[in-house]
C-alpha atoms as a PDB file:
ATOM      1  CA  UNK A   1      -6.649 -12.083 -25.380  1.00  0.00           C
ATOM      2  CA  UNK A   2      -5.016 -11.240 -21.917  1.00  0.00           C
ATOM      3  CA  UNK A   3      -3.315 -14.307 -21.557  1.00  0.00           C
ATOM      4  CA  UNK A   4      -0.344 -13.616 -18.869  1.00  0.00           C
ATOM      5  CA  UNK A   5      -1.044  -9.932 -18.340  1.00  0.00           C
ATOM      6  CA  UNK A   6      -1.552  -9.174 -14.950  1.00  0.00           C
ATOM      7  CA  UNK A   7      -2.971  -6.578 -12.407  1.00  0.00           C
ATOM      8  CA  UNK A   8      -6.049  -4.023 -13.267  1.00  0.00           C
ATOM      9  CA  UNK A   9      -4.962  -1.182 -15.576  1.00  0.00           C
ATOM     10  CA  UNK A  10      -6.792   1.450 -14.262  1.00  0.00           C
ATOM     11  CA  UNK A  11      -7.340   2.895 -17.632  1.00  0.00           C
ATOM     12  CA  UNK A  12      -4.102   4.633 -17.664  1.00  0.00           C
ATOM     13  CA  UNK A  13      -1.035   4.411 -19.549  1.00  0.00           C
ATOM     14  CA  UNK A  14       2.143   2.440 -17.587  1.00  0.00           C
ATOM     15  CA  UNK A  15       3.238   6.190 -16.080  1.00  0.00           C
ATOM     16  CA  UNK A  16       0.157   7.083 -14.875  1.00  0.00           C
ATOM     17  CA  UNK A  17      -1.023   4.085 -13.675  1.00  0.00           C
ATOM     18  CA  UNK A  18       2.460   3.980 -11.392  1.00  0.00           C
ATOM     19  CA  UNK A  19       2.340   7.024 -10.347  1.00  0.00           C
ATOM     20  CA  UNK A  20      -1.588   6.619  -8.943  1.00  0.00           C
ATOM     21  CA  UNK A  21      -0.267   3.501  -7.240  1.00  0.00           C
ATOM     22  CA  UNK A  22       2.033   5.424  -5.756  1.00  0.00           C
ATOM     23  CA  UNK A  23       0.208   8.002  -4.670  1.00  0.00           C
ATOM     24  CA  UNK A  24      -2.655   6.170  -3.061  1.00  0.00           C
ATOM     25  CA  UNK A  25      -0.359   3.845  -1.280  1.00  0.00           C
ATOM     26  CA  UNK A  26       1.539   7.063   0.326  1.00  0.00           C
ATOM     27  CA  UNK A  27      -1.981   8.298   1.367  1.00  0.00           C
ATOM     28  CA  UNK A  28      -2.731   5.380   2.983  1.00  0.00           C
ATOM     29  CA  UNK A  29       0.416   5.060   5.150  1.00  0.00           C
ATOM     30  CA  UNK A  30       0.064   9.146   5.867  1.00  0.00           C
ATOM     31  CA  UNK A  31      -3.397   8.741   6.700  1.00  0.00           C
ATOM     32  CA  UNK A  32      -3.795   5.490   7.570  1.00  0.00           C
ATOM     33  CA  UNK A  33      -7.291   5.237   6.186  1.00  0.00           C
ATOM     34  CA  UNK A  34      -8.027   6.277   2.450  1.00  0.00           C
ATOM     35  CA  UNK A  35     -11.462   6.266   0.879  1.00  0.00           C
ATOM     36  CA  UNK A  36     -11.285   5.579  -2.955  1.00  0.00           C
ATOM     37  CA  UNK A  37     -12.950   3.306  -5.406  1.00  0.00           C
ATOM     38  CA  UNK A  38     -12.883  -0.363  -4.626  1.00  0.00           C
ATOM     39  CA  UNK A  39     -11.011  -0.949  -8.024  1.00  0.00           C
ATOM     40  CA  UNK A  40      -7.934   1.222  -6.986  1.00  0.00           C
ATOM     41  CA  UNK A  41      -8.162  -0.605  -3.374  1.00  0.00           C
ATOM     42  CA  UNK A  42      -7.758  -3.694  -4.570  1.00  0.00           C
ATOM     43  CA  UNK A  43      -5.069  -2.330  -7.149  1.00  0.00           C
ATOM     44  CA  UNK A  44      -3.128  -0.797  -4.566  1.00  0.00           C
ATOM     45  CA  UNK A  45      -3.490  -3.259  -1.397  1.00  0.00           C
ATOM     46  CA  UNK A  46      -1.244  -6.167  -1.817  1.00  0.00           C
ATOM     47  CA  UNK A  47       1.276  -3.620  -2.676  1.00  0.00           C
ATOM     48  CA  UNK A  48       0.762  -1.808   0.581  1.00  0.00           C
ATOM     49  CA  UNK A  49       0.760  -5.139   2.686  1.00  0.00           C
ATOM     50  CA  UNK A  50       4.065  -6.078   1.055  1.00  0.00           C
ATOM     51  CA  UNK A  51       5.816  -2.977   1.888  1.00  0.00           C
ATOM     52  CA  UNK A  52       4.067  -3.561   5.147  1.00  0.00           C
ATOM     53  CA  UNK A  53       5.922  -7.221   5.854  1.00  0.00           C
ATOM     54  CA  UNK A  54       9.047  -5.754   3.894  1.00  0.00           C
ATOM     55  CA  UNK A  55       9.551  -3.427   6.922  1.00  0.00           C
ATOM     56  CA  UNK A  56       8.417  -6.092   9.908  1.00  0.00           C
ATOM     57  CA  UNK A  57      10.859  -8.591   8.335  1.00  0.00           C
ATOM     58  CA  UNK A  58      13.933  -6.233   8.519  1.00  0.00           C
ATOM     59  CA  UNK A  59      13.569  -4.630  11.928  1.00  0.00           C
ATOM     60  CA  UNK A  60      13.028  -8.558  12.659  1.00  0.00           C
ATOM     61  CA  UNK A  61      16.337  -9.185  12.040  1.00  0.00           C
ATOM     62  CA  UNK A  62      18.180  -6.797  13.844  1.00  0.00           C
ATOM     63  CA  UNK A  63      20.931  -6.483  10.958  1.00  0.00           C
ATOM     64  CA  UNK A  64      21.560  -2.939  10.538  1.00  0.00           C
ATOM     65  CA  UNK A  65      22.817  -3.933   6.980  1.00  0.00           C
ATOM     66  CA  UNK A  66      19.229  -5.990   6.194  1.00  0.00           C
ATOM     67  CA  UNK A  67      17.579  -2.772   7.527  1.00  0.00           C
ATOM     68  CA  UNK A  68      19.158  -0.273   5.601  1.00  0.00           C
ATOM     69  CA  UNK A  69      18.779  -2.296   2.271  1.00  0.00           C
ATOM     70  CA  UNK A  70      14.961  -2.511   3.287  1.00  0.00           C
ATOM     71  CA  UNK A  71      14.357   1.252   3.787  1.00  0.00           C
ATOM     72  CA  UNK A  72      15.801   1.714   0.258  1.00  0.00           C
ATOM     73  CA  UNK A  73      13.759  -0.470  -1.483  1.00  0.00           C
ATOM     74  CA  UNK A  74      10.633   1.218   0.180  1.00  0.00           C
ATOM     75  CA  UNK A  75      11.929   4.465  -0.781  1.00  0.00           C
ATOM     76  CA  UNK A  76      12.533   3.501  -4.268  1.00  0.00           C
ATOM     77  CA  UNK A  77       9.038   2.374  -4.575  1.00  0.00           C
ATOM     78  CA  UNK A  78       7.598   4.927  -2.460  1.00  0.00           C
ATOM     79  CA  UNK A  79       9.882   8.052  -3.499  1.00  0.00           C
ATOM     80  CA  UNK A  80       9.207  10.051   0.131  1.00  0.00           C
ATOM     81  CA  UNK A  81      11.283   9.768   3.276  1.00  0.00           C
ATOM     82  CA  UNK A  82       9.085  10.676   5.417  1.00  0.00           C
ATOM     83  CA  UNK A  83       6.583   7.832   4.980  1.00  0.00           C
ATOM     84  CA  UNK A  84       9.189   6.051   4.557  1.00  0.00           C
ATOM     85  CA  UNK A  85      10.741   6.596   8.058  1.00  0.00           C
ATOM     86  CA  UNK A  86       6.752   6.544   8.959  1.00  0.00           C
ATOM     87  CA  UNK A  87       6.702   2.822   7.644  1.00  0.00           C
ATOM     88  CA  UNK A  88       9.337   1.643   9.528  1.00  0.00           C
ATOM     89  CA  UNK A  89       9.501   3.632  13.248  1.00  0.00           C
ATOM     90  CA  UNK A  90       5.533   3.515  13.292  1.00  0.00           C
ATOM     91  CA  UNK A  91       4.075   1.026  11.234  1.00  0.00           C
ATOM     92  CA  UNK A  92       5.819  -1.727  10.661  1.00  0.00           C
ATOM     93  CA  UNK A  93       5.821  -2.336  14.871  1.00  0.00           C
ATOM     94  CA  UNK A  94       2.467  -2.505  14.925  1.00  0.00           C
ATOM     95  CA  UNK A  95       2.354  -5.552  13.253  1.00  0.00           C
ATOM     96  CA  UNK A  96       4.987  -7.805  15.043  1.00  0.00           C
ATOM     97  CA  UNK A  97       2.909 -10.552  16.572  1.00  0.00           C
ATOM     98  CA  UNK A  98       0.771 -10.550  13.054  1.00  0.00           C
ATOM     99  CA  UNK A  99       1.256 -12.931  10.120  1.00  0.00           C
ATOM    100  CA  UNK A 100      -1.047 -10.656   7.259  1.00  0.00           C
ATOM    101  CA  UNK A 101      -3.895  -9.010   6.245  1.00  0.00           C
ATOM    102  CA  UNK A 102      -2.718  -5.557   7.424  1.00  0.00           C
ATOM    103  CA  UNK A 103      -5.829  -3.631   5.519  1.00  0.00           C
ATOM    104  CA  UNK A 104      -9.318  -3.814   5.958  1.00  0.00           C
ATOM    105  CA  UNK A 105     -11.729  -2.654   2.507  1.00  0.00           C
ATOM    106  CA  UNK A 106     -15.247  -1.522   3.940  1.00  0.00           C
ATOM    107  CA  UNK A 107     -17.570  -0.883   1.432  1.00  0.00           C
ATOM    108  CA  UNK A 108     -19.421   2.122   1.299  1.00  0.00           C
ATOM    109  CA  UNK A 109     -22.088   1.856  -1.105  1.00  0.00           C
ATOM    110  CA  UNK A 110     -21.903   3.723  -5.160  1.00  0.00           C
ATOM    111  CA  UNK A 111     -20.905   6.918  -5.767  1.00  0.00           C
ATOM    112  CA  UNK A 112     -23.558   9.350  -7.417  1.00  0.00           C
ATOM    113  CA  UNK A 113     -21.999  10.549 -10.418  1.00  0.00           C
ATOM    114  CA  UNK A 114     -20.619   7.422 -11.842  1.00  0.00           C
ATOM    115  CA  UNK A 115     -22.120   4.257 -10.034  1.00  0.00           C
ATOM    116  CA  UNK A 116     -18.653   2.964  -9.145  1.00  0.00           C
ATOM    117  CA  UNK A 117     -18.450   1.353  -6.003  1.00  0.00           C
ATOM    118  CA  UNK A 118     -16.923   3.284  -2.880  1.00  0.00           C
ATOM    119  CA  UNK A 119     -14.805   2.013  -0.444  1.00  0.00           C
ATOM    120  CA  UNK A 120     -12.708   2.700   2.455  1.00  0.00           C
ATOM    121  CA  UNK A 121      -9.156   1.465   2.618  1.00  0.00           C
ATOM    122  CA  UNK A 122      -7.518   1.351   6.124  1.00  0.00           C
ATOM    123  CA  UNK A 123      -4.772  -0.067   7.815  1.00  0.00           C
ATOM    124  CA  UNK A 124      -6.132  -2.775  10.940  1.00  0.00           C
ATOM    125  CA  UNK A 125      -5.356  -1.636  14.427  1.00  0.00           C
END
């Protein structure tokens, strides 16, 4: 039974399935606009959307302190500095005057080889 397990595996081991979350969610703020299966979107969005409002709230406050104990935590779970310093000089202003839903999912139809649904994973203008 799965009783209080939660989030998709991936079917990967804890290390792997990190490190895929990781990745993707890297991609996305490098690229702004990912295309991947809808199973690893869905994985990886809410993660991406948090880091997204971790950044707005700190540069909100205007606490240098607040600001450099949000870039850390961002870096910890993202492990580059340049996204990181993407996140937060390009990114995060963006958003300002919005409360959520920073990603859009578009679908894109099955992919050939495996039927698993396609989609694209971008971040709203």
């Amino acid at each position: 039974m799965r009783h209080k397990v939660v989030g998709k595996t991936l079917g990967r081991h804890v290390g792997a399935r990190n490190a895929l979350r990781r990745v993707l969610v890297k991609q996305l703020f490098e690229f702004e606009r990912i295309r991947t299966t809808k199973a690893k979107a869905v994985a990886i969005r809410s993660q991406a959307e948090k880091l997204i409002s971790l950044a707005k709230r700190a540069l909100a406050t205007n606490d240098d302190a607040k600001i450099v104990h949000a870039r850390r935590l961002a870096a910890s779970r993202l492990a580059d500095d340049e996204i990181v310093r993407k996140l937060f000089d390009e990114i995060a202003p963006r958003y300002t005057e919005r409360a959520g839903g920073y990603t859009r999912m578009l679908k894109l139809g099955m992919r050939d080889g495996d039927r698993s649904e396609m989609v694209i994973l971008e971040l709203v203008e």
